[in-house]
C-alpha atoms as a PDB file:
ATOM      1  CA  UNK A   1      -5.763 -10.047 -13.100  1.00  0.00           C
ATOM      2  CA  UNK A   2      -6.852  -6.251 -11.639  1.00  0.00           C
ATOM      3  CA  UNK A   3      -8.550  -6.158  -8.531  1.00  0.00           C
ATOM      4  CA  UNK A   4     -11.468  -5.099 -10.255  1.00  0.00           C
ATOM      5  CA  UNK A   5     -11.999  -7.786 -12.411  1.00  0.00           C
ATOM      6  CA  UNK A   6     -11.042 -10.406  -9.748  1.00  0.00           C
ATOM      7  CA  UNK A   7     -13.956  -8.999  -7.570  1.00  0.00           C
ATOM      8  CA  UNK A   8     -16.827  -9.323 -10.893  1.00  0.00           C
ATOM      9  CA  UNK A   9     -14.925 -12.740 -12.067  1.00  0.00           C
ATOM     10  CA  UNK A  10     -15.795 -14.033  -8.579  1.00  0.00           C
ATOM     11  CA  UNK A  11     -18.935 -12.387  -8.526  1.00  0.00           C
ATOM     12  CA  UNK A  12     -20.121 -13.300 -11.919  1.00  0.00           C
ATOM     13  CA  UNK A  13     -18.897 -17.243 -11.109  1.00  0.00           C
ATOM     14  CA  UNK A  14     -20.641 -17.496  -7.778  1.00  0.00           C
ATOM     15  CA  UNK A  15     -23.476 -19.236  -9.270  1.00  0.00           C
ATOM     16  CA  UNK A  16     -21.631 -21.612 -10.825  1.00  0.00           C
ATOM     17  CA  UNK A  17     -19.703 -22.161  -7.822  1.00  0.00           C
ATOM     18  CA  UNK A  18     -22.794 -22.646  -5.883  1.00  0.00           C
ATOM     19  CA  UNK A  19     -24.681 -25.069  -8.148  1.00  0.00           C
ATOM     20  CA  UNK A  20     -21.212 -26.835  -8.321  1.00  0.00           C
ATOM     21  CA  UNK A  21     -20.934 -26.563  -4.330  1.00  0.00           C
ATOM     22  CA  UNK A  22     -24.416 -28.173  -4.274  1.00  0.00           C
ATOM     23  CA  UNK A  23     -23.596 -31.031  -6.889  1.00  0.00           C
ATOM     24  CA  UNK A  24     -20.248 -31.700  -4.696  1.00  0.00           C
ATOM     25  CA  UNK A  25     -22.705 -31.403  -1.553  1.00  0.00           C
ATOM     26  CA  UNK A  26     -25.413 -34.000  -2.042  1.00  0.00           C
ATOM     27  CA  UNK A  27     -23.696 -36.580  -3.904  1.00  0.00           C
ATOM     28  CA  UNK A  28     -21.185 -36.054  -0.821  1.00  0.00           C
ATOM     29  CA  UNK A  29     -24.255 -37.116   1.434  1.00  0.00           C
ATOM     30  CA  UNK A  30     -25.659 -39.140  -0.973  1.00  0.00           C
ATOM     31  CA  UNK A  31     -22.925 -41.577  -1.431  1.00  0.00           C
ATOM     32  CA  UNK A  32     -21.872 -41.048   2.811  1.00  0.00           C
ATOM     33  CA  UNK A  33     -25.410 -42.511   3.625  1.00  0.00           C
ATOM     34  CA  UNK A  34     -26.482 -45.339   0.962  1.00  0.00           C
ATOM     35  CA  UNK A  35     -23.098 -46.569   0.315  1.00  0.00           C
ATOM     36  CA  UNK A  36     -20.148 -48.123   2.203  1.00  0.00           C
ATOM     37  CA  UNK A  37     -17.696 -46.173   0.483  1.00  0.00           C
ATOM     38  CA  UNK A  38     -14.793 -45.429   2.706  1.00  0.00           C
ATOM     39  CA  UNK A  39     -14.887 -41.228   3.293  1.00  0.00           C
ATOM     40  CA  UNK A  40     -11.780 -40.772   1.142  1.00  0.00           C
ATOM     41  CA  UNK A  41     -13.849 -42.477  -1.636  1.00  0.00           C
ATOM     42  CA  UNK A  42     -16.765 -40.070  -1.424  1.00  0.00           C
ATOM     43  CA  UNK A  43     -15.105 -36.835  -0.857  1.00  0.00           C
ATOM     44  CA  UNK A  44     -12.884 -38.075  -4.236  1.00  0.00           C
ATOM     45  CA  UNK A  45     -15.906 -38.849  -6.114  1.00  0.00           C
ATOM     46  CA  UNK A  46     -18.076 -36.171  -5.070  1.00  0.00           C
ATOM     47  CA  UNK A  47     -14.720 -33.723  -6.077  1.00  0.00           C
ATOM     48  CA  UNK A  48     -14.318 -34.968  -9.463  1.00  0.00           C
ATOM     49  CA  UNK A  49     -18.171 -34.286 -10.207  1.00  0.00           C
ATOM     50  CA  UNK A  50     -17.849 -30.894  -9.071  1.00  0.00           C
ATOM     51  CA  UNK A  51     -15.136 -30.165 -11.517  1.00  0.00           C
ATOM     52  CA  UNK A  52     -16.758 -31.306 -14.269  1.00  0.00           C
ATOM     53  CA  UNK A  53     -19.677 -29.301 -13.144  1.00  0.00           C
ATOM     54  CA  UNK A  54     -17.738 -26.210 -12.557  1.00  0.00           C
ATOM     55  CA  UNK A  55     -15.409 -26.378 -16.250  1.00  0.00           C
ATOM     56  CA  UNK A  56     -18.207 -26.389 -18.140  1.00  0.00           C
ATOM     57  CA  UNK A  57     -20.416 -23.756 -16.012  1.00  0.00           C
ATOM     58  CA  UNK A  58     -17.375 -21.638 -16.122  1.00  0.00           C
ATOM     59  CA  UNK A  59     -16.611 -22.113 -19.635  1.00  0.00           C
ATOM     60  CA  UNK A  60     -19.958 -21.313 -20.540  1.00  0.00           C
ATOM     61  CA  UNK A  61     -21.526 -18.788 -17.860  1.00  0.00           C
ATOM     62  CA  UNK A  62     -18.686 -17.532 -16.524  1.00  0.00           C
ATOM     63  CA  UNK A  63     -16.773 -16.699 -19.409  1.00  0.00           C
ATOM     64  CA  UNK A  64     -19.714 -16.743 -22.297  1.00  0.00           C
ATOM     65  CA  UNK A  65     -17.820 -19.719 -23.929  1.00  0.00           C
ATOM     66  CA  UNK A  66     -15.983 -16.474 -25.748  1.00  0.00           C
ATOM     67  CA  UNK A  67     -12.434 -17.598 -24.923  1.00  0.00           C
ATOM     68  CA  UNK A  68      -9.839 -18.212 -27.841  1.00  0.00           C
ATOM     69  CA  UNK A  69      -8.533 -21.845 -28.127  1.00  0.00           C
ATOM     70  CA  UNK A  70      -9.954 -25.447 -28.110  1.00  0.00           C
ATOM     71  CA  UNK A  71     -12.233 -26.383 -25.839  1.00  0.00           C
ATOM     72  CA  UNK A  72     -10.489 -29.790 -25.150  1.00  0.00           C
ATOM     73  CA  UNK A  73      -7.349 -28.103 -24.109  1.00  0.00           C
ATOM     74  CA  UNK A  74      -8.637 -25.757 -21.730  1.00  0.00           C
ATOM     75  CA  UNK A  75     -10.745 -28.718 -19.720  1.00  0.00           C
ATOM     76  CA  UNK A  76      -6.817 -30.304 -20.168  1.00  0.00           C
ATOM     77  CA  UNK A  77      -5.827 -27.481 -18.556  1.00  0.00           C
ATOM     78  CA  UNK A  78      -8.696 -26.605 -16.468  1.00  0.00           C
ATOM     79  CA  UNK A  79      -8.907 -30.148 -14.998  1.00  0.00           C
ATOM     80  CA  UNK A  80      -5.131 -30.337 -14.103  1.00  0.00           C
ATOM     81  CA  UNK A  81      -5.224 -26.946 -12.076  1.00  0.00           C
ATOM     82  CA  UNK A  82      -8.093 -28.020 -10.573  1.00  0.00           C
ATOM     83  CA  UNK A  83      -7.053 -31.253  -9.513  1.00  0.00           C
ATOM     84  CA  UNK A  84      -3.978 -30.092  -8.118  1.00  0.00           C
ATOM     85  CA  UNK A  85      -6.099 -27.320  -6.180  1.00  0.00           C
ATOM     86  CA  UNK A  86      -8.929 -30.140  -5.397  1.00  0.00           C
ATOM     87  CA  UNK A  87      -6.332 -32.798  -4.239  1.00  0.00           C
ATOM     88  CA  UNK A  88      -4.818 -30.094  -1.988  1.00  0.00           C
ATOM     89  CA  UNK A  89      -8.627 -29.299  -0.701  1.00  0.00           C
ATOM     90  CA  UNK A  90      -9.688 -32.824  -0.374  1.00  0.00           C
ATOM     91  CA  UNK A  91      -7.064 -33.767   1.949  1.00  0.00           C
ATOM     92  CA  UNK A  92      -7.497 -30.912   3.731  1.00  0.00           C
ATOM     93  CA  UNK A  93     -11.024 -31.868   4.277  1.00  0.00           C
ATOM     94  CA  UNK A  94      -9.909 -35.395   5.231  1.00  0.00           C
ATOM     95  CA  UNK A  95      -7.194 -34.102   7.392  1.00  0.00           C
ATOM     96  CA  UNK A  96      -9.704 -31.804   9.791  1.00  0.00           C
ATOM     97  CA  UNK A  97     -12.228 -34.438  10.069  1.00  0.00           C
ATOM     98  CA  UNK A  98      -9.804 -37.087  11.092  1.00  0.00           C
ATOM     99  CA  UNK A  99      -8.647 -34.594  13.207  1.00  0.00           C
ATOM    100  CA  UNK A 100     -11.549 -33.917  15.130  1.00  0.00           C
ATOM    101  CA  UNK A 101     -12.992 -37.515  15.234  1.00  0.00           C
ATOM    102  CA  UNK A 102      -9.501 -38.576  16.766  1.00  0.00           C
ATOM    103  CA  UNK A 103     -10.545 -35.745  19.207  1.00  0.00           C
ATOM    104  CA  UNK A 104     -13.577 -37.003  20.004  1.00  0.00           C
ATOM    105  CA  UNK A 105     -13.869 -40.619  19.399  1.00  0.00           C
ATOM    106  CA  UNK A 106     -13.793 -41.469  23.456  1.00  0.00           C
ATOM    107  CA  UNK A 107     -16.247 -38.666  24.330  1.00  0.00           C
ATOM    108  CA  UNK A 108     -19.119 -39.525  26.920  1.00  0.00           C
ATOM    109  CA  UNK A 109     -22.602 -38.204  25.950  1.00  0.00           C
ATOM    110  CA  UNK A 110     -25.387 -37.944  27.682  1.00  0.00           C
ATOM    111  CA  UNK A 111     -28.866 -38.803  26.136  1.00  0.00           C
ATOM    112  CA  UNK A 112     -29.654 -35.184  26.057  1.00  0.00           C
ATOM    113  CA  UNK A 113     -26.365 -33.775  24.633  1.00  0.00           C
ATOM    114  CA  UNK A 114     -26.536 -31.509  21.779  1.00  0.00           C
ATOM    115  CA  UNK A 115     -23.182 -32.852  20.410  1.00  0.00           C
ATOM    116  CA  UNK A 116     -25.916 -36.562  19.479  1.00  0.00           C
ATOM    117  CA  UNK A 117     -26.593 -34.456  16.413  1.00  0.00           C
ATOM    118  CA  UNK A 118     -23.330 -33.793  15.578  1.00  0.00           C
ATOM    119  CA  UNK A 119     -21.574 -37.523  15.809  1.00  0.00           C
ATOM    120  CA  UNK A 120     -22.708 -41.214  15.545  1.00  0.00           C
ATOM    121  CA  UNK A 121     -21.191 -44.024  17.349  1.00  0.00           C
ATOM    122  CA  UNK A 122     -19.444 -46.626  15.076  1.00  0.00           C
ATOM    123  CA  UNK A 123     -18.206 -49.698  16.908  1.00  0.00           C
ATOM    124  CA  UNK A 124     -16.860 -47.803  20.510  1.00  0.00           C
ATOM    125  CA  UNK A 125     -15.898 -44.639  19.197  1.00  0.00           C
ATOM    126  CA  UNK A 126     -17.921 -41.878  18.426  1.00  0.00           C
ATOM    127  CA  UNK A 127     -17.319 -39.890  15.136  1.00  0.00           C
ATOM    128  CA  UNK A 128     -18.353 -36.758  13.162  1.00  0.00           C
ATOM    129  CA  UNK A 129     -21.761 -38.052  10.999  1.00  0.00           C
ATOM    130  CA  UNK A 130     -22.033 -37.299   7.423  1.00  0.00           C
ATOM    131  CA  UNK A 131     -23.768 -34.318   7.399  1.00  0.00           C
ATOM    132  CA  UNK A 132     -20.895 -32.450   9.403  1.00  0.00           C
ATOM    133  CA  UNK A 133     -18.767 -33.902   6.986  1.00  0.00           C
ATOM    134  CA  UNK A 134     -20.113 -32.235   4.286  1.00  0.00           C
ATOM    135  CA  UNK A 135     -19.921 -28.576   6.098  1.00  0.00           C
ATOM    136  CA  UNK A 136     -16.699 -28.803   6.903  1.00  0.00           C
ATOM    137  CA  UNK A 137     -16.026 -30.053   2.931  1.00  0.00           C
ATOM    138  CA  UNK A 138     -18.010 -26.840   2.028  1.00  0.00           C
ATOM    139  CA  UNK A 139     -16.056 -24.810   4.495  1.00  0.00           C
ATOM    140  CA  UNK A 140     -12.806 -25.825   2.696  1.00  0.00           C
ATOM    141  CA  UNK A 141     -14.447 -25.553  -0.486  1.00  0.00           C
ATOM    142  CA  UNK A 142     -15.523 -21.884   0.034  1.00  0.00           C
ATOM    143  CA  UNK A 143     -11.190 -21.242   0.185  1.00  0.00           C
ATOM    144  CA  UNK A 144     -10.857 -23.026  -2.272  1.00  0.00           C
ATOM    145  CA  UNK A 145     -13.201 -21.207  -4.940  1.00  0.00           C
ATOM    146  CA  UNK A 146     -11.195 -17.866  -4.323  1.00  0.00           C
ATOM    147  CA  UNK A 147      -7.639 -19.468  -5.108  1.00  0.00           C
ATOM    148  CA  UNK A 148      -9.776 -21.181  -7.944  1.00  0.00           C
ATOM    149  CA  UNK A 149     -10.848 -17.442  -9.789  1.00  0.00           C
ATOM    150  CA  UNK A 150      -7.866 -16.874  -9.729  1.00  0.00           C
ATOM    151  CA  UNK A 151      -6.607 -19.183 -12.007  1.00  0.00           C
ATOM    152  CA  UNK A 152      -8.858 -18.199 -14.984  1.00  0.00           C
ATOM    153  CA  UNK A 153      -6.188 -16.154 -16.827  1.00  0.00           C
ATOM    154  CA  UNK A 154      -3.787 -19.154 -16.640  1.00  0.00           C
ATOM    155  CA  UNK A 155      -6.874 -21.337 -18.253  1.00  0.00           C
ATOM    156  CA  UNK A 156      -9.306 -19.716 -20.569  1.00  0.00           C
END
């Protein structure tokens, strides 16, 4: 793929990737503060939903649905790239936030700490709270969309 039509690809899928992002997002934070899913379980779940959101947003926005082929194959093939690239992003995602909350699980904070927003306190430790979870998701994510253009030509 040129340069060029990398660059209007991405462009032209942004939206996509953003509704997607947003889907991924809030049933992220939906499912980290009604449910008692472990956080492996809802950045898996929220993942999967995002791919389905982005295949068919792609397939038809992206690309105008005017590829050659079946459309069954190319979610075959769309959803196996992806969930090699969206494995490889998810534990990413779990790796830095495990990372940090080992960091900062024995912390001492003070009443008036700007770091309260940032972390709750489950049992004695003191861990990153949903909402950070979700940036640093989107964070990854953002990476993760530009490797993701550029497996279009392999796909549609």
């Amino acid at each position: 793929m040129k340069k060029s039509e990398y660059i209007k690809m991405t462009l032209r899928g942004s939206p996509i990737a953003l509704f997607a992002g947003i889907i991924d997002s809030s049933s992220m934070l939906i499912l980290g503060k009604y449910t008692k899913l472990s956080l492996k379980l809802q950045v898996y779940i929220s993942t999967f939903l995002a791919i389905l959101i982005s295949f068919f947003g792609h397939f038809l926005w992206t690309l105008k649905g005017q590829t050659s082929g079946k459309i069954f194959t190319k979610l075959a093939k769309f959803i196996t790239i992806n969930t090699v690239l969206f494995f490889i992003s998810t534990e990413a995602t779990l790796y830095s936030i495990e990372f940090i909350n080992e960091r900062i699980k024995d912390i001492k904070l003070t009443k008036d700490s700007l770091v309260n927003y940032l972390v709750v306190k489950k049992g004695d430790n003191y861990e990153l709270n949903t909402e950070v979870n979700v940036i640093i998701k989107n964070i990854i994510g953002i990476l993760w969309y530009l490797i993701q253009v550029s497996m279009f030509k392999f796909i549609f």
